[in-house]
Protein backbone atom coordinates (compact mmCIF):
# COMPACT_ATOMS: atom_id res chain seq x y z
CA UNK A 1 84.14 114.20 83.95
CA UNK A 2 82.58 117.40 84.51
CA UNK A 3 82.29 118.55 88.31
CA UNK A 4 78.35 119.65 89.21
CA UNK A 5 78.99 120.66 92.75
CA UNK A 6 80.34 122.83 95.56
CA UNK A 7 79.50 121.36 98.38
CA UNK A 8 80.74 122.85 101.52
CA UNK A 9 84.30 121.00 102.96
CA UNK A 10 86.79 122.27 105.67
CA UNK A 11 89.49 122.43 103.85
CA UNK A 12 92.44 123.64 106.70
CA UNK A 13 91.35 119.51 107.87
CA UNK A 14 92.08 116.59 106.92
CA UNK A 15 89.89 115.05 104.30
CA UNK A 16 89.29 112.25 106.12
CA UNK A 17 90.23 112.43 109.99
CA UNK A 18 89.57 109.09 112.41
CA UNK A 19 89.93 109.45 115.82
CA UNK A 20 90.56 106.23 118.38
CA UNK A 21 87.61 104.42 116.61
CA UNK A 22 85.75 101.94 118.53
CA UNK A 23 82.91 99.34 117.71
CA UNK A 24 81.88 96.17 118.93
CA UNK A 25 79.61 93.39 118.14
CA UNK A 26 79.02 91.74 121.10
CA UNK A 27 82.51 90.58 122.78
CA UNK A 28 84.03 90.78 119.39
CA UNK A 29 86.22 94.11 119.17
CA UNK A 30 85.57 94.88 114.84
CA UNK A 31 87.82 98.15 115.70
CA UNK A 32 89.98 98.42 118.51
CA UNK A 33 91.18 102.35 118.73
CA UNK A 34 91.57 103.07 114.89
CA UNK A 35 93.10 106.19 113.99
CA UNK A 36 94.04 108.00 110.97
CA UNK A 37 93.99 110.57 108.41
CA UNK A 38 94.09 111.04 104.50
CA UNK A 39 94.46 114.84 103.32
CA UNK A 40 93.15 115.90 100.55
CA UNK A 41 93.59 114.48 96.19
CA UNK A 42 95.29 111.76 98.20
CA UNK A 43 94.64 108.03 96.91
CA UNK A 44 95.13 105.49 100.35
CA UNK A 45 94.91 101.91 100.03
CA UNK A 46 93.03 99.81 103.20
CA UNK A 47 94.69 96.54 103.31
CA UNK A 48 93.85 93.91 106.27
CA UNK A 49 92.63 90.30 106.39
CA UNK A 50 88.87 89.43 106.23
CA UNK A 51 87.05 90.25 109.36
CA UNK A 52 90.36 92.88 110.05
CA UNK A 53 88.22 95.70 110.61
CA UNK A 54 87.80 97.64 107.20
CA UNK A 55 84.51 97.24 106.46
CA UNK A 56 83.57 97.96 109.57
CA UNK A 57 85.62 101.33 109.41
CA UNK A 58 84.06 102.28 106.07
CA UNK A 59 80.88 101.96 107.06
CA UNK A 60 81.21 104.15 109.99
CA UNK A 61 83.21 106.44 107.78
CA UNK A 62 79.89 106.27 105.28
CA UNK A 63 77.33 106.89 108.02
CA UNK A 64 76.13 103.94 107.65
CA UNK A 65 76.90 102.61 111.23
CA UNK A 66 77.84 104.50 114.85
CA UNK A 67 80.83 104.01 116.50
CA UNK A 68 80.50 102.99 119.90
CA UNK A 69 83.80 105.35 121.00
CA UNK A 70 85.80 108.10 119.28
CA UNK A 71 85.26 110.36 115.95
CA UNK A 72 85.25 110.21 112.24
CA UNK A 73 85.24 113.85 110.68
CA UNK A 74 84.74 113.32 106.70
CA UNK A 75 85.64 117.51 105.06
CA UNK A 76 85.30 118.66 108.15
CA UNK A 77 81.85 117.59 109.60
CA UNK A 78 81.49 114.93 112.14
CA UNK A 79 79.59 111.98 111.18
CA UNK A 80 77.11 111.18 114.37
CA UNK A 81 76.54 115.01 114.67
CA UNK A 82 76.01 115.97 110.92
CA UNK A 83 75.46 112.88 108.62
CA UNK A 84 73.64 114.60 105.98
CA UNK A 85 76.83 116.69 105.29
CA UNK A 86 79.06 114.14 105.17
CA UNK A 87 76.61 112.60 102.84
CA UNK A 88 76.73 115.36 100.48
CA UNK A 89 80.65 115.48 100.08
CA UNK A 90 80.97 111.17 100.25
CA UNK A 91 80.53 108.59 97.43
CA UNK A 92 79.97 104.76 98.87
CA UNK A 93 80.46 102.07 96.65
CA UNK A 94 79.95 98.84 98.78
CA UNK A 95 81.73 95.36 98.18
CA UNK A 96 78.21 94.52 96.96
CA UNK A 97 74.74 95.53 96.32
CA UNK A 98 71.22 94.83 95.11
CA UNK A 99 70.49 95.40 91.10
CA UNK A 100 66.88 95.87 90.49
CA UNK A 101 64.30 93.83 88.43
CA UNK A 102 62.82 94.59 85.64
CA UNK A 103 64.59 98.21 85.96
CA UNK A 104 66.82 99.23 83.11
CA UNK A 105 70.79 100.64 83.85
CA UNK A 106 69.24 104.36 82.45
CA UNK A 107 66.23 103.96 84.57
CA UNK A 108 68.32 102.98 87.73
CA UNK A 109 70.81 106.35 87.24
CA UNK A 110 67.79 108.57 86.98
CA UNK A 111 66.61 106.89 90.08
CA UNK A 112 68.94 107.16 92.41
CA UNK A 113 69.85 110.98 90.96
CA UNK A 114 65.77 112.22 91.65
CA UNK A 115 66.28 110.31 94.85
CA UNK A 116 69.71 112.89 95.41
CA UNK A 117 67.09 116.07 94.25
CA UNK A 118 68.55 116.81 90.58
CA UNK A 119 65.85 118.05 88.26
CA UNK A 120 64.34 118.25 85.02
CA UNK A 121 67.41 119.01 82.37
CA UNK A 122 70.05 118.99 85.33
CA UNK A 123 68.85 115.49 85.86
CA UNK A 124 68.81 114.49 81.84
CA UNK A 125 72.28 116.09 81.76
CA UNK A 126 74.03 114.53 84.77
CA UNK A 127 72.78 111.20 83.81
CA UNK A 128 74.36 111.44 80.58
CA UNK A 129 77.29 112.61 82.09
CA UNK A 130 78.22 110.03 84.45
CA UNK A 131 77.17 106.98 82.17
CA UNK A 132 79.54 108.63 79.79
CA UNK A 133 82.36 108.42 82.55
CA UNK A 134 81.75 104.90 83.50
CA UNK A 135 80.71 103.57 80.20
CA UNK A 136 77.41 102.70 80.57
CA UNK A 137 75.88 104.87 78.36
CA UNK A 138 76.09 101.49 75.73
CA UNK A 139 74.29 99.99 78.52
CA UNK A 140 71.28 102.16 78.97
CA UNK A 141 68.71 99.78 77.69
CA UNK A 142 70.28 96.74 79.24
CA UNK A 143 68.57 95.10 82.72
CA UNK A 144 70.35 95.74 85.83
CA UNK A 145 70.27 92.24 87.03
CA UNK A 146 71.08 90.53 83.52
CA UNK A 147 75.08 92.40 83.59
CA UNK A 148 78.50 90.85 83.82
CA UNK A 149 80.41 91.39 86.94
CA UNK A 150 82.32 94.39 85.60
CA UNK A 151 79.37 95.98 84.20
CA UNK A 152 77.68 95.62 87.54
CA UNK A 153 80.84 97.27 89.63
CA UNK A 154 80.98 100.65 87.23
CA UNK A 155 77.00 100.72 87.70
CA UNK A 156 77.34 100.94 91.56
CA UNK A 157 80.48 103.55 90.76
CA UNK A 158 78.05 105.23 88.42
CA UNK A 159 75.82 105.67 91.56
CA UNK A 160 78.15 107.01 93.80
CA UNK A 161 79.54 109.40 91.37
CA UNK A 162 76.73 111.10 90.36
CA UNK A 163 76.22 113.79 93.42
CA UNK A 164 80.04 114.59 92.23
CA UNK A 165 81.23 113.44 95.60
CA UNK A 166 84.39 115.25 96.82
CA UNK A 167 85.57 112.15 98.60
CA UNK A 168 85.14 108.53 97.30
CA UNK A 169 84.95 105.23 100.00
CA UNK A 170 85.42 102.15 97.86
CA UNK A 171 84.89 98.43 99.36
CA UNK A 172 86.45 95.98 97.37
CA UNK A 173 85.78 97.94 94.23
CA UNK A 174 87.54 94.91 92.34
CA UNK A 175 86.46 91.56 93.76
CA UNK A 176 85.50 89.27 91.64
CA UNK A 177 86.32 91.25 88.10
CA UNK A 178 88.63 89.59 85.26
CA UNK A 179 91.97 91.37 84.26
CA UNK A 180 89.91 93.24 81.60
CA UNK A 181 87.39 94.82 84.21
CA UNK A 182 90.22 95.25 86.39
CA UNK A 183 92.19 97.46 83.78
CA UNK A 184 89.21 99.17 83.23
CA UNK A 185 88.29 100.00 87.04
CA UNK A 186 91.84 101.13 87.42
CA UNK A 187 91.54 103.60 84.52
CA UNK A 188 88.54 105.40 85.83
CA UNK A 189 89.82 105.73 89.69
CA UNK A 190 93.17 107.34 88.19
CA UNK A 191 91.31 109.73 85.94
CA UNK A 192 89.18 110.83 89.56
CA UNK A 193 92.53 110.58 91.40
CA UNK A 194 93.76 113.29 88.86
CA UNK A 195 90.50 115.25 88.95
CA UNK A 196 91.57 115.91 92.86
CA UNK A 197 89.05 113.25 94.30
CA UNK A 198 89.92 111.85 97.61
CA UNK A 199 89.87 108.11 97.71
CA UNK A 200 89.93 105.66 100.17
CA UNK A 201 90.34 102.16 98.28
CA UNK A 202 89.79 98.73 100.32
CA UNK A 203 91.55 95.39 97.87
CA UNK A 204 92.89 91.97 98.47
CA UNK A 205 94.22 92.87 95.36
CA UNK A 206 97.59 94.84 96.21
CA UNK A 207 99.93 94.56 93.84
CA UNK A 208 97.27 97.13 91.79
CA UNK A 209 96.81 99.09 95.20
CA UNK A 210 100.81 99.78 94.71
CA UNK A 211 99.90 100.93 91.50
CA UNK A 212 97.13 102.87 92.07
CA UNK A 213 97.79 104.42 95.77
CA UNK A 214 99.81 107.09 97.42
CA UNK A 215 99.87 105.37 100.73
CA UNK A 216 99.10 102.09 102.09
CA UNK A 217 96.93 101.89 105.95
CA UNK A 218 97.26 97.81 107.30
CA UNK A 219 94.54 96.81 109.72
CA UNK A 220 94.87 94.42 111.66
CA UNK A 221 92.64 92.49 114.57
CA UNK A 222 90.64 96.23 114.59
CA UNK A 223 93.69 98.20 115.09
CA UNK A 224 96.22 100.34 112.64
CA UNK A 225 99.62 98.33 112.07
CA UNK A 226 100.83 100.50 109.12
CA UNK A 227 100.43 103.67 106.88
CA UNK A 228 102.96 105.10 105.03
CA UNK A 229 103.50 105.03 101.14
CA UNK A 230 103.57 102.20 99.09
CA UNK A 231 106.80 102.66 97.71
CA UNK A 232 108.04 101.80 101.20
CA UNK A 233 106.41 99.15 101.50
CA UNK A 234 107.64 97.07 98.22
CA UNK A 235 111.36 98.64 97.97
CA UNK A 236 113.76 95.54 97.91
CA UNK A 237 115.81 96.85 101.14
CA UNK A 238 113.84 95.90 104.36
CA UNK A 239 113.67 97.83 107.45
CA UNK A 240 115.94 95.09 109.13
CA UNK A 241 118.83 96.42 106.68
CA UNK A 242 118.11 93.11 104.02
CA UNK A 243 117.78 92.95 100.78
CA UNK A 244 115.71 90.65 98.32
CA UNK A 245 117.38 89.28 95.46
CA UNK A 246 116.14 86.62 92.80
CA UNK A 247 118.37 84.32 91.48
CA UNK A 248 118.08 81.71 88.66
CA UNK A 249 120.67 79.44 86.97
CA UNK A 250 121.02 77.06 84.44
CA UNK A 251 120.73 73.33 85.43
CA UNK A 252 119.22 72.32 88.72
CA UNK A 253 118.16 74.78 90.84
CA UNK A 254 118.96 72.48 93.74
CA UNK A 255 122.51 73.46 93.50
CA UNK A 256 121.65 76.98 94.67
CA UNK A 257 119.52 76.07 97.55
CA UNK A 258 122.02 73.77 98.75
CA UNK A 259 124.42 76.43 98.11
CA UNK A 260 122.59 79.15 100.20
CA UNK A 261 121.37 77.05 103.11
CA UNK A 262 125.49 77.28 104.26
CA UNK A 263 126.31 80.03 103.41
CA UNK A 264 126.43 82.93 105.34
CA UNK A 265 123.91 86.29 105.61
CA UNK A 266 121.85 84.13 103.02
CA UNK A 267 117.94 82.80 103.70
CA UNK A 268 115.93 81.50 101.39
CA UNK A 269 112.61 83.49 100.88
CA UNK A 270 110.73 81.28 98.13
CA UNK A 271 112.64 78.38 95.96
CA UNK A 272 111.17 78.84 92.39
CA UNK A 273 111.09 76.78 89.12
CA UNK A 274 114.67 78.27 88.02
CA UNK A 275 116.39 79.49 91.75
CA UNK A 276 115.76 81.73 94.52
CA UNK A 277 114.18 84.57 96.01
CA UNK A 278 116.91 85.24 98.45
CA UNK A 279 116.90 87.50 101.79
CA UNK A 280 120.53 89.05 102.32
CA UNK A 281 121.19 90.69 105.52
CA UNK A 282 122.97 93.72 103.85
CA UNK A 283 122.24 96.32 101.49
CA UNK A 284 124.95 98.02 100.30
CA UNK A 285 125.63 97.52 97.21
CA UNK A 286 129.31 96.28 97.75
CA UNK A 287 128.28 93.12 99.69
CA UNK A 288 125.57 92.24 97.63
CA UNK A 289 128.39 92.16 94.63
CA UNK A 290 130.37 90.06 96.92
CA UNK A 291 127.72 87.95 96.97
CA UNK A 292 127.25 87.20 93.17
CA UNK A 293 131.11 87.01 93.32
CA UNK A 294 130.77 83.89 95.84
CA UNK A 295 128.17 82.15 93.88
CA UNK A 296 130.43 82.40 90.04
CA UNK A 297 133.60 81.28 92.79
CA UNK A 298 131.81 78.37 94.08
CA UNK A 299 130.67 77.11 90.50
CA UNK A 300 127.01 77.86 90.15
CA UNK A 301 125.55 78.53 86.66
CA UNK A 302 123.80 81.92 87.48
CA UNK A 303 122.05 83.43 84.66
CA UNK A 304 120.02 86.21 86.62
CA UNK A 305 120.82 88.32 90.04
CA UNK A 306 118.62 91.16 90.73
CA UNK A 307 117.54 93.29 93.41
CA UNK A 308 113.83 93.14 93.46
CA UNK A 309 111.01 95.06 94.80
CA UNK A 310 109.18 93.65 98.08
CA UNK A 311 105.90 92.31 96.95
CA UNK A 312 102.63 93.79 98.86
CA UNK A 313 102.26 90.08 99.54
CA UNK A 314 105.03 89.47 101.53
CA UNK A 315 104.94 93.03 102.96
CA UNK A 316 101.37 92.13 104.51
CA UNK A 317 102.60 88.43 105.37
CA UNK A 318 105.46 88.94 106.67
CA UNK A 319 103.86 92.17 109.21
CA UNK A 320 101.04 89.65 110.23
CA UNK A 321 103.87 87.03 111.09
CA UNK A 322 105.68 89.56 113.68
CA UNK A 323 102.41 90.65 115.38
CA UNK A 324 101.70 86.49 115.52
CA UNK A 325 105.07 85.88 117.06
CA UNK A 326 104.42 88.50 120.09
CA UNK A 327 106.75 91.29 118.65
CA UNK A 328 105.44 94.59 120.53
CA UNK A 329 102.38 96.77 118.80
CA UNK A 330 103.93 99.29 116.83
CA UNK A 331 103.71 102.91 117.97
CA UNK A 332 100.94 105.12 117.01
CA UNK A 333 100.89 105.79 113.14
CA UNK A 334 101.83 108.77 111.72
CA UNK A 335 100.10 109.63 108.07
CA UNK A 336 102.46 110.01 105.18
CA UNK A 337 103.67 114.07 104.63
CA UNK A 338 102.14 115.20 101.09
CA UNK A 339 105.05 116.17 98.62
């Protein structure tokens, strides 16, 4: 998609840059000290339980709210002291939003870009342009309020995209969408991931934020649990130096988890149709063959042992479970070094 502007960004920051981020509603703490940062072309993935805190974030990150303590600096510019620069270098596409009556998807483009000051054949032009991008321009005749789900989510994308924002904030960009929508969703944020657009992405959905991100932030209760890159998160070996390994064998699969309750370094993660998802406390690769060895020894039918990647699922589960049990609040995140 063709780029339309220049607007001024502080590029020797951070694109993004939160500072101990406070707010409040009342006695509830919504963020409790949140702090952060996402350089530049970089793709970050918010990840927490509802009423975690993202929202909340965004919005301050959008201008949309105040914080009640600390900073968020979006290219630069500070977003109590100068909103209407942030605005001009941000794209907001909300979890949801209102679709106009009687108001066709062409007429609700050219809306919202007079309402941003384009003009005459600048207007016409980048219109056209983002409708193109988004794949609305089949659409321009259809009613905003009489389209699917999907077509409804690239219309509020359309909208944010059409100042050419240099950094994108998207809430749940894929709630609610079928695996079609989905696919196509994913497309267009890689193609402005490769154009160099900075993108903060909030999803329950994270297996595709694995796909899609280059690191992962985990909110939790208002406060910053996590951010590093995804891959880190989903690898098979676990910080505790285990391993996850699925299993299946022919016959009952109550033979193996019979098997593996006795023996030893062995827990059982998840008993499925056909075996195991098994935790091993090792992960060299020499113990987890003796391991196979054991199970051919002791007579079980196996017809599959791999090492698997660590689903975002469990990642997320299993970091909620430690901060449940009273483990001690992790130390102050650092963001992940660009390559």
């Amino acid at each position: 998609m063709p780029t339309t502007s220049t607007h001024e960004m502080d590029r020797a920051q951070p694109a993004v840059l939160v500072e101990e981020l406070h707010r409040n509603f009342g006695d509830l703490k919504a963020v409790d000290g949140v702090s952060f940062s996402i350089d530049h072309g970089r793709v970050t993935g918010f990840v927490g339980a509802n009423g975690a805190g993202k929202t909340t974030t965004m919005r301050i990150m959008a201008t949309l709210d105040s914080p009640g303590r600390g900073s968020v600096r979006i290219g630069g510019h500070n977003v109590v002291h100068h909103p209407s620069k942030v605005r001009r270098l941000l794209g907001w596409m909300p979890d949801s939003f209102g679709a106009y009556e009687n108001m066709t998807v062409l007429e609700y483009m050219d809306f919202y870009a007079r309402a941003l000051g384009f003009k005459g054949v600048e207007r016409a032009r980048r219109v056209q342009e983002v409708m193109e991008f988004t794949d609305l321009a089949p659409l321009a005749s259809r009613m905003c309020d009489k389209m699917s789900k999907g077509q409804t989510q690239r219309l509020c994308l359309g909208r944010a995209l059409l100042h050419d924002p240099q950094i994108l904030i998207l809430d749940e960009p894929a709630a609610g969408l079928d695996p079609k929508a989905r696919v196509e969703l994913k497309n267009l944020i890689r193609i402005l991931a490769q154009e160099g657009k900075t993108i903060l992405i909030s999803s329950h959905i994270l297996s595709e934020l694995a796909e899609m991100c280059d690191s992962l932030l985990f909110i939790d209760k208002g406060r910053i649990v996590h951010h590093g890159d995804a891959e880190s998160m989903i690898r098979g070996t676990e910080s505790a130096g285990a391993t996850l390994v699925n299993v299946q064998v022919a016959g009952d699969p109550a033979l193996l988890h019979q098997w593996a309750l006795t023996a030893p370094l062995i827990q059982i993660v998840e008993e499925t149709k056909r075996g195991a998802r098994l935790r091993i406390q090792a992960e060299d690769e020499a113990t987890l063959a003796g391991v196979l060895r054991r199970m051919i020894q002791d007579g079980l039918p196996v017809l599959d042992y791999h090492r698997e990647e660590r689903r975002l699922e469990d990642a997320f589960i299993d970091m909620l479970g430690r901060l449940d049990s009273g483990a001690p609040p992790p130390p102050p995140p650092l963001p992940p070094t660009t390559a």
